[in-house]
PDB file of N, CA and C in Angstrom:
ATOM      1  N   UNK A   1       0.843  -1.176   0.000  1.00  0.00           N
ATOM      2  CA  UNK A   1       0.000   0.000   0.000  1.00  0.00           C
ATOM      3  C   UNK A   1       0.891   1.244   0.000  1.00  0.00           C
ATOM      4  N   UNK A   2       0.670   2.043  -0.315  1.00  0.00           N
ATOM      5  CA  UNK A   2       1.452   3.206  -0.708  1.00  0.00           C
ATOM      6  C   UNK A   2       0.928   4.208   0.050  1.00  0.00           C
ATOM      7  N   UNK A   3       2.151   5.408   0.548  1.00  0.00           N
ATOM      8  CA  UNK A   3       2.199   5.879   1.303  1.00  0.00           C
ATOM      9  C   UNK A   3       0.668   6.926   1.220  1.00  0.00           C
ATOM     10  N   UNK A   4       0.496   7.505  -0.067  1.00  0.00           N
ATOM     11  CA  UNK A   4      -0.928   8.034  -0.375  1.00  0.00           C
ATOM     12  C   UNK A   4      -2.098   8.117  -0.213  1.00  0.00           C
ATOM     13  N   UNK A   5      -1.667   6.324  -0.753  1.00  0.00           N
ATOM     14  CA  UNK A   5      -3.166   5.530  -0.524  1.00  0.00           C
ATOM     15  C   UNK A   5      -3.483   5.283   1.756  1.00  0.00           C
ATOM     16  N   UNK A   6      -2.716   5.464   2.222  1.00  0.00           N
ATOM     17  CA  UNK A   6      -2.897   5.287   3.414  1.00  0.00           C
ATOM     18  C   UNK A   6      -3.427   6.387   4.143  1.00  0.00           C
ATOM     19  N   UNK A   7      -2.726   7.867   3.662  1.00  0.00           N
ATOM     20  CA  UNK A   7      -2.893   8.890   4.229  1.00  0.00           C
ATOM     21  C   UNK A   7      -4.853   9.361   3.572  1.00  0.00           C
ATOM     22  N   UNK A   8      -5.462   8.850   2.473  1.00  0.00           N
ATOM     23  CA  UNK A   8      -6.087   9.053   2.237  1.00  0.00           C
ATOM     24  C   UNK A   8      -7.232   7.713   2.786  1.00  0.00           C
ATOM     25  N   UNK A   9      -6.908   6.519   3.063  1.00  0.00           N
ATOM     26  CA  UNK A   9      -8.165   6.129   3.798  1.00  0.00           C
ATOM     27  C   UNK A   9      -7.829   6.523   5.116  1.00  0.00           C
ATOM     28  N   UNK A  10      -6.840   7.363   5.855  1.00  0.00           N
ATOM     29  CA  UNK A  10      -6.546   7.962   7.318  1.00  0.00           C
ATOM     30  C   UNK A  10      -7.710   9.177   7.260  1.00  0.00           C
ATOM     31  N   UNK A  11      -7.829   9.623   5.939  1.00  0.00           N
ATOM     32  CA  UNK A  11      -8.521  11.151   5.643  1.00  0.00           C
ATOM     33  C   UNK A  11     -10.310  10.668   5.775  1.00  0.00           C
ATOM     34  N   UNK A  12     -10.595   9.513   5.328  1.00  0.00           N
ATOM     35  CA  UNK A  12     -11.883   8.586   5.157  1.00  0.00           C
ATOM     36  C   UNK A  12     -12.017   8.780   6.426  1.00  0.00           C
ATOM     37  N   UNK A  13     -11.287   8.177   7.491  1.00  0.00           N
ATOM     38  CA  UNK A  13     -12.076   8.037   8.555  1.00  0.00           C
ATOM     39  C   UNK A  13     -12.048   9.190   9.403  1.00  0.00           C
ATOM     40  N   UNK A  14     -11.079   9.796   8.932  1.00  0.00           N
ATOM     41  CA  UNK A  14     -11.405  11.202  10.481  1.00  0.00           C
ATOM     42  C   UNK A  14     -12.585  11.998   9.573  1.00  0.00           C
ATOM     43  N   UNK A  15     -13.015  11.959   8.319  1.00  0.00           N
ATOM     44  CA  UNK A  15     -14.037  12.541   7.559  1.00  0.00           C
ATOM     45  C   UNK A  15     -15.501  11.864   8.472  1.00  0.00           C
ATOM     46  N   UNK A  16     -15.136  10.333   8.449  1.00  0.00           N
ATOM     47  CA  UNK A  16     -16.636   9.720   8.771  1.00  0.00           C
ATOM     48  C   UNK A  16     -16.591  10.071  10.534  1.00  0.00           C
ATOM     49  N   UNK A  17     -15.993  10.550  11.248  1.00  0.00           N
ATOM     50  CA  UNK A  17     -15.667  10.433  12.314  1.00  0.00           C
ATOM     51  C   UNK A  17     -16.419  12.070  12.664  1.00  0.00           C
ATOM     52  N   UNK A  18     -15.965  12.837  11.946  1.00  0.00           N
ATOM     53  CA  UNK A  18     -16.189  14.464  11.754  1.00  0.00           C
ATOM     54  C   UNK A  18     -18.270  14.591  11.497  1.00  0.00           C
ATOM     55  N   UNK A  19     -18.317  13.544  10.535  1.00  0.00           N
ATOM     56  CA  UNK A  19     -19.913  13.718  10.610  1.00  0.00           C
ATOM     57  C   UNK A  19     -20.198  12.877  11.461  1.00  0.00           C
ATOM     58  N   UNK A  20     -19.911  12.185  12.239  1.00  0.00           N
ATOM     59  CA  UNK A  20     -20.705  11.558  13.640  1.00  0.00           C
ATOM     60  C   UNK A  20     -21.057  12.447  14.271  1.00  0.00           C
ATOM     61  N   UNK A  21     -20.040  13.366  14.362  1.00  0.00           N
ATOM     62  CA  UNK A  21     -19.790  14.456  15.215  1.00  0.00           C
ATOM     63  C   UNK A  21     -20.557  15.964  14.816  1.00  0.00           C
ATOM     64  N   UNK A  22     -20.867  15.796  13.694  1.00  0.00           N
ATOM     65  CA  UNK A  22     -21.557  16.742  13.037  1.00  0.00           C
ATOM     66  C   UNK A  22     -22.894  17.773  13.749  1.00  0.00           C
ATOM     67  N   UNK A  23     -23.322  16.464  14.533  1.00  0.00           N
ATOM     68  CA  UNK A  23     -24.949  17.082  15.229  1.00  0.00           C
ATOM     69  C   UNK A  23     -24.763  17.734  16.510  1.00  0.00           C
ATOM     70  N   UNK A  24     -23.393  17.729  16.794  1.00  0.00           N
ATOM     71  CA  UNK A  24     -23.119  18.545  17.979  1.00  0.00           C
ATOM     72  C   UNK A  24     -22.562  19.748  18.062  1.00  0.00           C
ATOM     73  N   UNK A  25     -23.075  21.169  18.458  1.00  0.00           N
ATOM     74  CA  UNK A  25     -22.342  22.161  19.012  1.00  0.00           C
ATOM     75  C   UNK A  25     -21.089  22.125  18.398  1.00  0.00           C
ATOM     76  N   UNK A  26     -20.757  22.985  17.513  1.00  0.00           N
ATOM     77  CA  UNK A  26     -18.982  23.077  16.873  1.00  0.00           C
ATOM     78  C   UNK A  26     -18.301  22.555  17.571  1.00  0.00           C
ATOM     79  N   UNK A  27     -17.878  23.394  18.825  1.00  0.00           N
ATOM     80  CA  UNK A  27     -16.574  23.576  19.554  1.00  0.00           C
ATOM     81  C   UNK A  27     -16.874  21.735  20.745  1.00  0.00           C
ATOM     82  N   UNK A  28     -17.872  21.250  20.997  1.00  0.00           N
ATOM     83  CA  UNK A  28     -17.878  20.450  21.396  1.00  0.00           C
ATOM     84  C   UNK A  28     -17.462  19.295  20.118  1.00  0.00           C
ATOM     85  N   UNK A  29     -17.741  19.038  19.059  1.00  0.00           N
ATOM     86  CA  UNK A  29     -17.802  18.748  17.662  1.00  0.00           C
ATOM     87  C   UNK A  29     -16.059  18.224  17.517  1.00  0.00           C
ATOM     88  N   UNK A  30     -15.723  19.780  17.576  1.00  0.00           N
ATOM     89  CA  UNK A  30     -13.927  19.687  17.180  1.00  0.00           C
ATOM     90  C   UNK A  30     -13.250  19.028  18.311  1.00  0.00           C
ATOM     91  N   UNK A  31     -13.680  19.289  19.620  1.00  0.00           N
ATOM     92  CA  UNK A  31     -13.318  18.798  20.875  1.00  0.00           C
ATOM     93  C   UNK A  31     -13.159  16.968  20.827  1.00  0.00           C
ATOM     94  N   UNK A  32     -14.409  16.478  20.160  1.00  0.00           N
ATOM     95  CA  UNK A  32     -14.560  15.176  20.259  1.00  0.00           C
ATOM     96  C   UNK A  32     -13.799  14.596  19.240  1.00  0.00           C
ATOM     97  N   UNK A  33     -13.763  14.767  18.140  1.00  0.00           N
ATOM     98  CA  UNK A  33     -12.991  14.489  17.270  1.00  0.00           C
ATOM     99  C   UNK A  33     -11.577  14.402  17.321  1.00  0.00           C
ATOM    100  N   UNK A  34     -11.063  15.859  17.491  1.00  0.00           N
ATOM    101  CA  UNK A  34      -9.624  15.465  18.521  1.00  0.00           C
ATOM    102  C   UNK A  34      -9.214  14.280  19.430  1.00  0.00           C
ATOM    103  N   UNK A  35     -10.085  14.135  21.124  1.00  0.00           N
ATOM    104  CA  UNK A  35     -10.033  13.656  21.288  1.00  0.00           C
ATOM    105  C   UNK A  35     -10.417  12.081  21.028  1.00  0.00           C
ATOM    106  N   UNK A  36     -11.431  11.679  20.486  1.00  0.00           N
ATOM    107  CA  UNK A  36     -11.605  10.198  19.505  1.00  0.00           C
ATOM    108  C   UNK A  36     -10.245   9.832  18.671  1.00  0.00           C
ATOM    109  N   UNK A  37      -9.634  10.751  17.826  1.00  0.00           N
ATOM    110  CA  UNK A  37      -8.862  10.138  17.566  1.00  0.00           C
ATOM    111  C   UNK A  37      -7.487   9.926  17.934  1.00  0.00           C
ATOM    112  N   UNK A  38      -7.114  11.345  18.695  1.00  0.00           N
ATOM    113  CA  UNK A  38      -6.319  11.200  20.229  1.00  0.00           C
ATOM    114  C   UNK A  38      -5.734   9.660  20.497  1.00  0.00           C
ATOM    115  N   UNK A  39      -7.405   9.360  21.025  1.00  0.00           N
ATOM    116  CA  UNK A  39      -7.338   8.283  22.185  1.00  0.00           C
ATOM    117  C   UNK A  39      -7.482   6.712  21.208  1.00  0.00           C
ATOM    118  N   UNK A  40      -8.072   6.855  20.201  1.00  0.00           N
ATOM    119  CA  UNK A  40      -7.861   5.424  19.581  1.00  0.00           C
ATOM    120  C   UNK A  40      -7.013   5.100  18.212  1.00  0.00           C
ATOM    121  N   UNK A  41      -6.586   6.242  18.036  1.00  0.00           N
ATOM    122  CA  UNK A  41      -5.723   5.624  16.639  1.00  0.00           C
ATOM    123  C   UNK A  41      -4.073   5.765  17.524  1.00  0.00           C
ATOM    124  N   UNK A  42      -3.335   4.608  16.520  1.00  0.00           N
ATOM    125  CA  UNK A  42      -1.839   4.911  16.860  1.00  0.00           C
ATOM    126  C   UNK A  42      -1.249   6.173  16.999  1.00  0.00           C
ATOM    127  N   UNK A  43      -0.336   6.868  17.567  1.00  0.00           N
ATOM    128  CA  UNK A  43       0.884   7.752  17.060  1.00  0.00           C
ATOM    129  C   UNK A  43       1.144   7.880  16.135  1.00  0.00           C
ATOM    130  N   UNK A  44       1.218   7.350  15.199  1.00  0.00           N
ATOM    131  CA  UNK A  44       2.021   7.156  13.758  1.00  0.00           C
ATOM    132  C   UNK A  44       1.201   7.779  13.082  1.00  0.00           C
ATOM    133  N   UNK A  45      -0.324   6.526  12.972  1.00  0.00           N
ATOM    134  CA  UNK A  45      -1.574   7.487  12.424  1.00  0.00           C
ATOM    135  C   UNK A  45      -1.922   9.154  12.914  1.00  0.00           C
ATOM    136  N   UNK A  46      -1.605   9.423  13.635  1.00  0.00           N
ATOM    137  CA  UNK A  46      -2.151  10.854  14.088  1.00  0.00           C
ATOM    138  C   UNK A  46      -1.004  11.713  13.152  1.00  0.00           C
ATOM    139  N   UNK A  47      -0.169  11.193  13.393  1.00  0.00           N
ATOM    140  CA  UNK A  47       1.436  12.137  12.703  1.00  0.00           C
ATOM    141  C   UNK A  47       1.043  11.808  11.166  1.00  0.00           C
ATOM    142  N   UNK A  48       1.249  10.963  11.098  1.00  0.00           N
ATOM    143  CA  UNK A  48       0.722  10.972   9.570  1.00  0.00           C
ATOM    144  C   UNK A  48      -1.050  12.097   8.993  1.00  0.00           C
ATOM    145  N   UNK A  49      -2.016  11.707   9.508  1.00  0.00           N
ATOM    146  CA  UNK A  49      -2.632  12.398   8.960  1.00  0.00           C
ATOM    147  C   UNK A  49      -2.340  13.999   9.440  1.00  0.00           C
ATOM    148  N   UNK A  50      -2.111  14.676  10.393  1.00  0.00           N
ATOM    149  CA  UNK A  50      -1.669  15.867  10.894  1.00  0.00           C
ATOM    150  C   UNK A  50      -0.424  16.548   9.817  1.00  0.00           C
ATOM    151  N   UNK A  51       0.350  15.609   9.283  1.00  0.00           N
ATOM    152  CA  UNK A  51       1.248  16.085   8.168  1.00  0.00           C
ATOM    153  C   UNK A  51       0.369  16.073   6.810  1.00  0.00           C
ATOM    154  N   UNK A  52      -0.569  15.402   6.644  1.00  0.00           N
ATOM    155  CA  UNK A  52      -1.153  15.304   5.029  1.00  0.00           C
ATOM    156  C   UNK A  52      -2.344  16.002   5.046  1.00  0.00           C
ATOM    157  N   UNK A  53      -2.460  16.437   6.294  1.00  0.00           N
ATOM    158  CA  UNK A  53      -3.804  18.034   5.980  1.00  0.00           C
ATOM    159  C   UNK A  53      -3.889  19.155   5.440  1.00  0.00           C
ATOM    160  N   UNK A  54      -2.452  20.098   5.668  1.00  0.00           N
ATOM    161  CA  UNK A  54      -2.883  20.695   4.559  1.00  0.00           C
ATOM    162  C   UNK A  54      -2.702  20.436   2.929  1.00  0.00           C
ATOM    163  N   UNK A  55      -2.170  19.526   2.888  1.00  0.00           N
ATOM    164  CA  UNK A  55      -2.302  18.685   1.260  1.00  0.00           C
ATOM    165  C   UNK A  55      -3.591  18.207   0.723  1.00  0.00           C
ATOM    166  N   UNK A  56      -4.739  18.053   1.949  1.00  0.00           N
ATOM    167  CA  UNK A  56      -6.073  17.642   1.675  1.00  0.00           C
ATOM    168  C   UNK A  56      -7.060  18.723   1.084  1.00  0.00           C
ATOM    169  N   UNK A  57      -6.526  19.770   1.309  1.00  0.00           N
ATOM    170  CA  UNK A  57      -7.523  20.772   1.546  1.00  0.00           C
ATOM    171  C   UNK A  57      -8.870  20.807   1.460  1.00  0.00           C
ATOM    172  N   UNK A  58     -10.104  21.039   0.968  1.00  0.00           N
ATOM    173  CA  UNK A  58     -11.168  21.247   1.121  1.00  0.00           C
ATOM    174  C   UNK A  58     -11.900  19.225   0.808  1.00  0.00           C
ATOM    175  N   UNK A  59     -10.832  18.611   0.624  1.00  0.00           N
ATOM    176  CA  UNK A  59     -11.204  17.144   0.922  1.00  0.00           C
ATOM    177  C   UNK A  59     -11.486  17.008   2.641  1.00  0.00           C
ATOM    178  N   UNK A  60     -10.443  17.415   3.168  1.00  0.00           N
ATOM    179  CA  UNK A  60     -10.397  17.185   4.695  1.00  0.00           C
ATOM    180  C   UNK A  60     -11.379  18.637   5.098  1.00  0.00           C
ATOM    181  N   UNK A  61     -12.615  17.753   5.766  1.00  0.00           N
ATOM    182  CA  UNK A  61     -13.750  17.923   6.607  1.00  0.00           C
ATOM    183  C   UNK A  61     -13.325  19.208   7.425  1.00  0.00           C
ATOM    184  N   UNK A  62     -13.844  20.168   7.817  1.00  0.00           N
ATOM    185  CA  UNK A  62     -13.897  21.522   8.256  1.00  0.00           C
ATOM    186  C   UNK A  62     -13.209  21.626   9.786  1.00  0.00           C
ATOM    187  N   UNK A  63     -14.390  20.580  10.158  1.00  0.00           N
ATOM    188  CA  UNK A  63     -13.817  19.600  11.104  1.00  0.00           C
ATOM    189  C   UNK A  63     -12.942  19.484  11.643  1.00  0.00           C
ATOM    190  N   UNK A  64     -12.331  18.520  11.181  1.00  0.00           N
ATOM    191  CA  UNK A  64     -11.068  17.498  10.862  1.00  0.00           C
ATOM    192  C   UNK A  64      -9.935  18.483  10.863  1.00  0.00           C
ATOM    193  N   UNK A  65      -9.937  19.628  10.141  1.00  0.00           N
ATOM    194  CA  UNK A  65      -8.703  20.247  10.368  1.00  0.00           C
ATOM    195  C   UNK A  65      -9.259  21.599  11.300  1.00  0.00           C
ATOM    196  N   UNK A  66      -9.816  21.697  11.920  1.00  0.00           N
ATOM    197  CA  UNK A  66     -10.034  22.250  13.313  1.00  0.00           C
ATOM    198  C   UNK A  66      -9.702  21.677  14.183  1.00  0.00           C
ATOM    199  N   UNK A  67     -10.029  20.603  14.239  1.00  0.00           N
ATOM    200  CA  UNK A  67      -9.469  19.058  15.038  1.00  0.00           C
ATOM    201  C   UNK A  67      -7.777  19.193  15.763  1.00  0.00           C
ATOM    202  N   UNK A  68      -7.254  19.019  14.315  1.00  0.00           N
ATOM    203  CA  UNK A  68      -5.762  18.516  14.516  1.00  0.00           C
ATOM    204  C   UNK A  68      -4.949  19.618  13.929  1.00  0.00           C
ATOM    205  N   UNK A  69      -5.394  20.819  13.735  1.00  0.00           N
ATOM    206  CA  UNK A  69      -4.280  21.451  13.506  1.00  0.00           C
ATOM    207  C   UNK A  69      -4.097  22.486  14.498  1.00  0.00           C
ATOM    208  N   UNK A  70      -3.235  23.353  14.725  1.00  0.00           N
ATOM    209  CA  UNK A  70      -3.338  24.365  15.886  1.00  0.00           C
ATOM    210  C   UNK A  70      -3.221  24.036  17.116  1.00  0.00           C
ATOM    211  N   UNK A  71      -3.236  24.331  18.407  1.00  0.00           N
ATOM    212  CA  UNK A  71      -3.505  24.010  19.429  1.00  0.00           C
ATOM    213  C   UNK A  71      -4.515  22.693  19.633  1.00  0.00           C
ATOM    214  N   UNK A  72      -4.291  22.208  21.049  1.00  0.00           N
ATOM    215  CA  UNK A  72      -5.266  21.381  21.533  1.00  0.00           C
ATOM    216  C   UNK A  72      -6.789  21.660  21.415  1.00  0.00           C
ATOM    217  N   UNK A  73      -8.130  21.663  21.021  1.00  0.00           N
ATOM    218  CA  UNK A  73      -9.188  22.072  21.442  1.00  0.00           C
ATOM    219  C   UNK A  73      -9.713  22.068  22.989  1.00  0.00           C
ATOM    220  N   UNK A  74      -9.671  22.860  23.624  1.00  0.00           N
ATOM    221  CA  UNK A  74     -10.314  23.049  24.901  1.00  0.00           C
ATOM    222  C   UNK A  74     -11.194  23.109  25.333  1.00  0.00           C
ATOM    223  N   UNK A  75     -12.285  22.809  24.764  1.00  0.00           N
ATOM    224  CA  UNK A  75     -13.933  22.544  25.078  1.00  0.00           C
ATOM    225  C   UNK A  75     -14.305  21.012  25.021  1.00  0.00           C
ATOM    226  N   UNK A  76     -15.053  20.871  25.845  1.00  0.00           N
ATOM    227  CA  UNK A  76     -15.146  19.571  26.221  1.00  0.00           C
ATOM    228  C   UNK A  76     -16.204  18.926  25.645  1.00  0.00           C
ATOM    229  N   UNK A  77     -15.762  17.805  24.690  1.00  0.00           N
ATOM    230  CA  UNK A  77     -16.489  17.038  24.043  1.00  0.00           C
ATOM    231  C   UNK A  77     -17.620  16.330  24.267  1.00  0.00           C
ATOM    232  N   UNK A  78     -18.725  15.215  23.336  1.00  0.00           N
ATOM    233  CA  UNK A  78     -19.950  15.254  23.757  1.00  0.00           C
ATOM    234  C   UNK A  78     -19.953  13.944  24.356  1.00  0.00           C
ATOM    235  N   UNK A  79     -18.689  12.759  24.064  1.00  0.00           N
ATOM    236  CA  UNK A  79     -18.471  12.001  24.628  1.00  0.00           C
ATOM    237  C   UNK A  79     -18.537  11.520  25.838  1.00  0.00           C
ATOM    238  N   UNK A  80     -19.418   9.891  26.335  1.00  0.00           N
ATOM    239  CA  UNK A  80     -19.392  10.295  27.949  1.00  0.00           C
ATOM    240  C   UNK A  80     -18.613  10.052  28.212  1.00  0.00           C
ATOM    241  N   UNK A  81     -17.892   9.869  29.953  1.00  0.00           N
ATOM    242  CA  UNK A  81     -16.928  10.158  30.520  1.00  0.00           C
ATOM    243  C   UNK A  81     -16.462   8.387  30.631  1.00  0.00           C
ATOM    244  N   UNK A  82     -17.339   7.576  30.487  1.00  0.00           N
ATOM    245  CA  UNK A  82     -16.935   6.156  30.422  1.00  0.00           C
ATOM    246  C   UNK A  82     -16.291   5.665  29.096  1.00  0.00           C
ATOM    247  N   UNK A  83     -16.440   6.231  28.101  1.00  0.00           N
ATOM    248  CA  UNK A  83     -16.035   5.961  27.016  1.00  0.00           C
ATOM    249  C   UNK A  83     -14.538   6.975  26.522  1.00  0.00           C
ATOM    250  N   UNK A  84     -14.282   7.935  27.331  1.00  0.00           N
ATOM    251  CA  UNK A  84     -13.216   8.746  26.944  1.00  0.00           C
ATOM    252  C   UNK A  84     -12.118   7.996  27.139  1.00  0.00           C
ATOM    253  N   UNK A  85     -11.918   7.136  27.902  1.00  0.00           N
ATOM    254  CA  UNK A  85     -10.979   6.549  28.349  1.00  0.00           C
ATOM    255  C   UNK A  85     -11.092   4.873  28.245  1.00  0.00           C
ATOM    256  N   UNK A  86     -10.571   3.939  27.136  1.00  0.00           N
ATOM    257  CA  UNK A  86     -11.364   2.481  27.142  1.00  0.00           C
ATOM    258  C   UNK A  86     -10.922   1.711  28.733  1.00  0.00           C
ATOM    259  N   UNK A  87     -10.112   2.308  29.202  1.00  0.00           N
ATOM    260  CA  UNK A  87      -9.745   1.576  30.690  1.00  0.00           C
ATOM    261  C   UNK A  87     -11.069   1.443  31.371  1.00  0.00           C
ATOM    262  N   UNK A  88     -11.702   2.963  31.533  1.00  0.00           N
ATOM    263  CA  UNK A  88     -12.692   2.450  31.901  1.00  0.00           C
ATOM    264  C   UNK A  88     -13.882   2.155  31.541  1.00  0.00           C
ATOM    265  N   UNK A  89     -14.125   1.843  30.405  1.00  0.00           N
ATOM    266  CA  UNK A  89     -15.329   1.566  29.848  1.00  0.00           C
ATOM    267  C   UNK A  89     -16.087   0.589  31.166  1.00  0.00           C
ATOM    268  N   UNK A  90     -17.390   0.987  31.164  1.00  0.00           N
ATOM    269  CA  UNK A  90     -18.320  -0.297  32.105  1.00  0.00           C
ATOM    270  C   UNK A  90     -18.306   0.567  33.115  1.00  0.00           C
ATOM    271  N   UNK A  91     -17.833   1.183  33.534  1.00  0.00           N
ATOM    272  CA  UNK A  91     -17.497   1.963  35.253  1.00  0.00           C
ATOM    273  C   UNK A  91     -19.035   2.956  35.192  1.00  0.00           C
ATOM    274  N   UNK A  92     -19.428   2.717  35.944  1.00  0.00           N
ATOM    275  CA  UNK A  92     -20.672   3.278  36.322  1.00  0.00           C
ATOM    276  C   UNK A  92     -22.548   2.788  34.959  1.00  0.00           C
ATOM    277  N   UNK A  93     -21.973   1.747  34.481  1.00  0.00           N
ATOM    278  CA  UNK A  93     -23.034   1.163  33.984  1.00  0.00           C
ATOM    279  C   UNK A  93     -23.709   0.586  34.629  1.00  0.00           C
ATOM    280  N   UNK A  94     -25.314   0.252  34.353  1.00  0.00           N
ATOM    281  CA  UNK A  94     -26.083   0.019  34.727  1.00  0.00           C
ATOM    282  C   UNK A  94     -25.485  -2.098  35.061  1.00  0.00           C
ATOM    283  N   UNK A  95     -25.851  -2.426  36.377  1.00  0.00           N
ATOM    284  CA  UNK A  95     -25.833  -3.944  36.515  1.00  0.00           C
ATOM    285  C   UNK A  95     -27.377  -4.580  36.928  1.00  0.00           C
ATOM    286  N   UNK A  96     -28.348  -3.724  35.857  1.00  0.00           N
ATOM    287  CA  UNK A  96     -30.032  -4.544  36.204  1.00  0.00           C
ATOM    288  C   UNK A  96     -29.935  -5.382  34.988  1.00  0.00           C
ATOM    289  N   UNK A  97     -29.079  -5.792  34.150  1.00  0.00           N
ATOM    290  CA  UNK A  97     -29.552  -6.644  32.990  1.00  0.00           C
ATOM    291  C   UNK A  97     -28.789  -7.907  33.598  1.00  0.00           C
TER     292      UNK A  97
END
């Protein structure tokens, strides 16, 4: 696979990731997105797509490069607080089922 072809299905998913995120409040929006992909893609992947954004331009989601370029986003995403972190996923779920 070629280096291209990678950076562009990297661009696919922070795109499909950006309209999940779409129905929320901007700054909560850019917040989550950051962090989502922050917290579940490799290092490598983050460096890689963060270098091939502005090469994307109006391909890469409005989003997406609000996301990862510039500073950290500082507004706090729409994500709950069990899922921000997969360590603790389950921590305060319901145990009636």
């Amino acid at each position: 696979m070629s280096a291209a072809t990678q950076e562009d299905k990297l661009l696919r998913m922070a795109n499909q990731i950006a309209a999940f995120f779409r129905s929320y409040p901007e700054e909560e929006a850019v917040a989550g997105i950051h962090k989502h992909i922050t917290a579940f893609w490799t290092p490598r992947m983050v460096s890689k797509l963060e270098a091939a954004l502005p090469g994307f331009g109006e391909r890469a989601d409005i989003l997406v490069r609000r996301a990862m370029t510039g500073p950290e986003p500082a507004g706090e995403g729409p994500v709950r607080p069990a899922t921000r972190d997969p360590q603790k996923l389950g921590e305060g779920a319901s145990d009636a089922g």
